[in-house]
Protein backbone atom coordinates (compact mmCIF):
# COMPACT_ATOMS: atom_id res chain seq x y z
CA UNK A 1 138.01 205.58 -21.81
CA UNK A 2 141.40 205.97 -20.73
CA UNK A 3 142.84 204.99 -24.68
CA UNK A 4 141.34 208.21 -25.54
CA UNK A 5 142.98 210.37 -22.56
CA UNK A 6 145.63 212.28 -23.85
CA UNK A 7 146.84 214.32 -21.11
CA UNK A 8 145.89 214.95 -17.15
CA UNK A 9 146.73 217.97 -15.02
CA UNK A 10 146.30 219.01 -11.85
CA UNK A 11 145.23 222.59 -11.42
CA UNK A 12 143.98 224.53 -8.39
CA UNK A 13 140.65 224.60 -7.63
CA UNK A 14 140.04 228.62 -6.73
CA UNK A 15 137.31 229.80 -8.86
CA UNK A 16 139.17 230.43 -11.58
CA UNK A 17 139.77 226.79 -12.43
CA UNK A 18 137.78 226.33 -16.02
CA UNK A 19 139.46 229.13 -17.24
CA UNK A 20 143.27 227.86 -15.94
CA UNK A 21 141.86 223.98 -17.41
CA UNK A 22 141.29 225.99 -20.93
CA UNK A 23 144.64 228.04 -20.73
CA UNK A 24 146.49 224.89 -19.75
CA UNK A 25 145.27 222.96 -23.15
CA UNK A 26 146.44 225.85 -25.25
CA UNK A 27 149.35 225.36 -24.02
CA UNK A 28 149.84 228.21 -21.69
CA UNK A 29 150.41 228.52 -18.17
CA UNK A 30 147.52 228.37 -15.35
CA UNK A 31 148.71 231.76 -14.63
CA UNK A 32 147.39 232.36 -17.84
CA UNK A 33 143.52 232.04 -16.95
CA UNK A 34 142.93 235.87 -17.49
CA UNK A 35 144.04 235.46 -21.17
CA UNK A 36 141.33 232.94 -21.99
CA UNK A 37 138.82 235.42 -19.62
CA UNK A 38 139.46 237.55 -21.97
CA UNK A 39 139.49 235.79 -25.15
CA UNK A 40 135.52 234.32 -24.17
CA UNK A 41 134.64 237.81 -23.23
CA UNK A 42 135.56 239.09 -26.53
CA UNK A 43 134.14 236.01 -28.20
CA UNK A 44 130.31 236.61 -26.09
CA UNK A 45 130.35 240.58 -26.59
CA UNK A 46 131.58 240.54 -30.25
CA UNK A 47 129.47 242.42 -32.75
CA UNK A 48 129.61 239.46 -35.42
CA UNK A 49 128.53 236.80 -32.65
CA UNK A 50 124.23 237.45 -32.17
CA UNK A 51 124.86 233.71 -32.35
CA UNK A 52 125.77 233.06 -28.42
CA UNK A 53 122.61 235.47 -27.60
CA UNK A 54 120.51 233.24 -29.61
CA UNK A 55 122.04 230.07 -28.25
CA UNK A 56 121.96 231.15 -24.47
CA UNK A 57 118.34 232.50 -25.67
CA UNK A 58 117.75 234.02 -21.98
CA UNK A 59 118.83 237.85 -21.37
CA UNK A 60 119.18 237.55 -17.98
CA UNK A 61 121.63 234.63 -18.33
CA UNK A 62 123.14 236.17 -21.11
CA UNK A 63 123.82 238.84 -18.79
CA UNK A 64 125.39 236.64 -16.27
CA UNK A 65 127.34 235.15 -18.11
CA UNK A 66 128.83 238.72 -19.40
CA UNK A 67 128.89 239.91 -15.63
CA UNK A 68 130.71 236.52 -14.66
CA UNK A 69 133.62 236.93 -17.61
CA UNK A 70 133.86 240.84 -16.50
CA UNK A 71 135.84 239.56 -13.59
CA UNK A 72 139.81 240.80 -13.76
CA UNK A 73 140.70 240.45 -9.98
CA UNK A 74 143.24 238.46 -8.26
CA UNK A 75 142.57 235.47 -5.88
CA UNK A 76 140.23 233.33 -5.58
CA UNK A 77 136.93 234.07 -8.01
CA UNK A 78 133.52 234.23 -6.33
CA UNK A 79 130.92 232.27 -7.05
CA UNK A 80 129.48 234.10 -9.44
CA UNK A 81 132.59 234.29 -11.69
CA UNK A 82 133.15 230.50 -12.37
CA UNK A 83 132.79 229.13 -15.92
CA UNK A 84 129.63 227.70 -15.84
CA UNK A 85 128.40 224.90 -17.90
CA UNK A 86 126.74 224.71 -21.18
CA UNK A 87 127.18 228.44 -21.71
CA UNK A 88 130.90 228.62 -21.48
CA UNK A 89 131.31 225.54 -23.45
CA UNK A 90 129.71 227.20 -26.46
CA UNK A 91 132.58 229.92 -26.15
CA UNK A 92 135.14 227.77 -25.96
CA UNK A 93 133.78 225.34 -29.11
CA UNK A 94 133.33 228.79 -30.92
CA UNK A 95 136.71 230.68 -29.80
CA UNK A 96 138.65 227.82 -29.99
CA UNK A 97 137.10 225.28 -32.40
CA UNK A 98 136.92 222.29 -29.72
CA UNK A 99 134.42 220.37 -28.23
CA UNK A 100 134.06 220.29 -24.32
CA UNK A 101 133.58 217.19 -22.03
CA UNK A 102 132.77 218.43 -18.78
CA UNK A 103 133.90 215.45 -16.21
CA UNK A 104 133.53 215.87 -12.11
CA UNK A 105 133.16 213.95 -9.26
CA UNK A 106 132.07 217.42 -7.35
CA UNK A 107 128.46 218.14 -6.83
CA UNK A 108 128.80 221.92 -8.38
């Protein structure tokens, strides 16, 4: 597996770390974690994309998904406002035409 790793980096682990992962492999800063908050906000709530209601197929995890990429505070993000796996992959393979490997060694 490592032949296929391209690049590694280290980023802080406060809540807000998916979003700082994505930022980081556009090329942007970790600071830049709201910008991609945004960008998968925009991409969920859009008028052209029923598609990401019909994938996520559940309104009340539609809804927290919505509620969790509402978040535009500083520090560390509760709980609640971490990307959460599959339905924030779908936004980034949609948004940003990539496919998401989700690799941990955490329990959460």
């Amino acid at each position: 597996m490592h032949d296929f790793i391209q690049k590694v980096e280290e980023i802080p682990g406060d809540g807000h770390c998916g979003f700082r992962a994505v930022a980081v492999l556009h090329n942007l800063t970790v600071d830049d974690h709201q910008l991609i908050w945004y960008h998968h906000y925009k991409e969920l709530v859009g008028v052209e994309n029923a598609r990401c209601r019909r994938m996520i197929n559940d309104d009340r995890r539609y809804k927290e998904v919505s509620d969790a990429l509402s978040f535009a505070g500083i520090g560390d993000a509760p709980l609640d406002k971490w990307m959460t796996m599959p339905d924030m992959s779908l936004l980034i393979a949609q948004k940003f035409n990539q496919t998401v490997v989700v690799l941990s060694i955490g329990k959460g």
